[in-house]
Every structure is written in C-alpha cells, then in structure tokens.
Protein backbone atom coordinates (compact mmCIF):
# COMPACT_ATOMS: atom_id res chain seq x y z
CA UNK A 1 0.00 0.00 0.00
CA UNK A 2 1.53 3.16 -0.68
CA UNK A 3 1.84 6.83 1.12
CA UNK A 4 -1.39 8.09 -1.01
CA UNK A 5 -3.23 4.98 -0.21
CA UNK A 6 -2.49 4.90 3.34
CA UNK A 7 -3.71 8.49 3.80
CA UNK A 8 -6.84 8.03 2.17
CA UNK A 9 -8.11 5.31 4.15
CA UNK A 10 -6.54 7.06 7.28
CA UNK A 11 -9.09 9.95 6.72
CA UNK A 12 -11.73 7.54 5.28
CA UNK A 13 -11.42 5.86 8.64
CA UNK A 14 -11.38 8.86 10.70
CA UNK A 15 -14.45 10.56 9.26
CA UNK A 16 -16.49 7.49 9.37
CA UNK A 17 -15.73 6.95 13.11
CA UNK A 18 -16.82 10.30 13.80
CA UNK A 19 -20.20 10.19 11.70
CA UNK A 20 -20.80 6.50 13.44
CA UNK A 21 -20.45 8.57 16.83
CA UNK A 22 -21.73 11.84 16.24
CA UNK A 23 -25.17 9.82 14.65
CA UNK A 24 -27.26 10.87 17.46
CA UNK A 25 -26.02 14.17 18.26
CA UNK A 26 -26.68 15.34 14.49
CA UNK A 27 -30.52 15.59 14.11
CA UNK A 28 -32.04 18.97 15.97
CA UNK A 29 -35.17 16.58 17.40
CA UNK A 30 -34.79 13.67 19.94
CA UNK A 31 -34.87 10.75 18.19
CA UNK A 32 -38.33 8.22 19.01
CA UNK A 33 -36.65 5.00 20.45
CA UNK A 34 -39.57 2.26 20.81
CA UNK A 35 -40.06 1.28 24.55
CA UNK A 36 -38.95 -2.42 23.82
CA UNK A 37 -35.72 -1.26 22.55
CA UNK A 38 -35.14 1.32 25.19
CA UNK A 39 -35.42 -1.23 27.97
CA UNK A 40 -33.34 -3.59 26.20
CA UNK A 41 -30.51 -0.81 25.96
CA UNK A 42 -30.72 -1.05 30.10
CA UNK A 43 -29.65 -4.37 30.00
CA UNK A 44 -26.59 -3.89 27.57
CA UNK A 45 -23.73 -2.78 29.93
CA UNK A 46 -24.51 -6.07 31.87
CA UNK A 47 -24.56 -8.53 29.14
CA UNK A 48 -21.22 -6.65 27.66
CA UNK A 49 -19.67 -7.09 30.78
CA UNK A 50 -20.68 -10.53 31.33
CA UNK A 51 -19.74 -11.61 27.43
CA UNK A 52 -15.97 -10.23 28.53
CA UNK A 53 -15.98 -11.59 32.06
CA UNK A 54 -17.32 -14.88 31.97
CA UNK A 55 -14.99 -16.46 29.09
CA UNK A 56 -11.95 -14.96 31.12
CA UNK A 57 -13.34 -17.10 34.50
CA UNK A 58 -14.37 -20.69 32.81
CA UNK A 59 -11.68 -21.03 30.12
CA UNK A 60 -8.05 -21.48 29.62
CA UNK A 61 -6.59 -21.34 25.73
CA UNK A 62 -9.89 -21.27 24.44
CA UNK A 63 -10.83 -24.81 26.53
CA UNK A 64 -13.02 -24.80 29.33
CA UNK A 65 -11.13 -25.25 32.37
CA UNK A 66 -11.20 -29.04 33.43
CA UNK A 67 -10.76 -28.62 37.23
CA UNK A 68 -11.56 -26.75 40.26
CA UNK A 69 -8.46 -26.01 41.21
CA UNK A 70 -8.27 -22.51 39.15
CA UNK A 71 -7.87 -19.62 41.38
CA UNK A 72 -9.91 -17.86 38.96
CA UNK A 73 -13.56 -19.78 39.79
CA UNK A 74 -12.72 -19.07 44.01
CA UNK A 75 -11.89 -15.18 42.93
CA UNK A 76 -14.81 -14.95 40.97
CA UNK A 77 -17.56 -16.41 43.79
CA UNK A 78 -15.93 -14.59 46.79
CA UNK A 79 -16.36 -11.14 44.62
CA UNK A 80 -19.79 -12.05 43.87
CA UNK A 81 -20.22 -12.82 47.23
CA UNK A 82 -19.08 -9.58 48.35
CA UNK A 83 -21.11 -7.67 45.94
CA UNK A 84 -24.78 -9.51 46.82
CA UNK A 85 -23.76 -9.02 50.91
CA UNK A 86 -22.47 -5.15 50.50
CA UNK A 87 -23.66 -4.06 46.99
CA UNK A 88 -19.77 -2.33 46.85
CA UNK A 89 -17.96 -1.82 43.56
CA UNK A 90 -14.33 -1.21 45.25
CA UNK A 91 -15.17 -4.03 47.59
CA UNK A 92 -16.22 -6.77 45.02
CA UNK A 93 -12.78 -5.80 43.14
CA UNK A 94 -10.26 -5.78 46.46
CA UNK A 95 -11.88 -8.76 47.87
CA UNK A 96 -11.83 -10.69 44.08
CA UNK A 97 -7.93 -9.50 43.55
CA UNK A 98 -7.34 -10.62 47.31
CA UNK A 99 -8.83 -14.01 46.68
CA UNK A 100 -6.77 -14.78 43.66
CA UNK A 101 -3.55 -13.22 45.01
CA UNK A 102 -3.46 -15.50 47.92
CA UNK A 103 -4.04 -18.56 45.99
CA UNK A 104 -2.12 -18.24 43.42
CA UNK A 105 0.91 -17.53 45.78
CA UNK A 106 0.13 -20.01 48.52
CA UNK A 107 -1.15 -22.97 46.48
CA UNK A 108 0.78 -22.28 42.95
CA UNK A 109 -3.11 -22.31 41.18
C-alpha cells in the first residue's frame, strides 16, 4: 500500500468513526426509540460485561477449564459474594484480587 493509499483510508477511517459517533447528536429533534428497545438498551452494559468476564473465569486457551483447582472460579464467587452481601464496587474488586492473590501464591493455582 503506498503513502497516497495509506492516507486516504486514514481519513476515510477517521471521518467514518466520527459520523458513526456523532449519529445521534446530528438531528435537531430527539430521536423516538420504541419502549422495547429502550429497555433492552438497560440491559446492555450487563450482558457486555458478562460476554468479557465470563470467558476470562471458565476457560483457559480457548478450553473450558477441566478442574476446580483454578484460582480464577474461588476469585470470581468470593467477589460475587461480596457484591450480593455489600452491593460495593471497590469491595467486590479488592476482595476478588485478594482471593486470587493468595491462591495463586500459597497454592501455585
């Protein structure tokens, strides 16, 4: 590809990220979103998260893990833990980090 090439699709790239993000702020009216799809936008953060998350906790290389001895699955359930008994962000996080931490340096998991 050369110099010319390049720059075009540099810009081509650029100005269709900002159109893609600036789609909503354009038009001088609020935009009608149906009530279905609204309430379905609540839920998005959550399954995002969990589509990220969850993968990372059950599998190793793309396998799912084939024992229970993965620090991973204890670090996991004492955050959630946490989180259903205090409802703390910064909590669920120290108390998940702690959990893995210690077993991975005591027990080599």
């Amino acid at each position: 590809m050369g110099p010319w090439e390049a720059t075009i699709t540099i810009l081509g790239l650029a100005a269709l990220t900002v159109l893609a993000r600036a789609f909503f702020m354009l038009p001088e009216r609020e935009m009608p979103l149906p009530a279905w799809l609204r309430k379905g936008l609540h839920y998005a953060p959550l399954a995002a998260l969990a589509a990220v998350v969850v993968p990372e906790v059950v599998m190793t290389q793309g396998q799912l893990i084939q024992t229970f001895k993965d620090a991973r699955l204890y670090a996991a359930a004492a955050g959630a833990a946490y989180y259903f008994w205090k409802r703390g962000i910064l909590g669920t996080i120290v108390t998940g980090s702690t959990v893995l931490l210690t077993l991975k340096l005591t027990l080599g998991w």
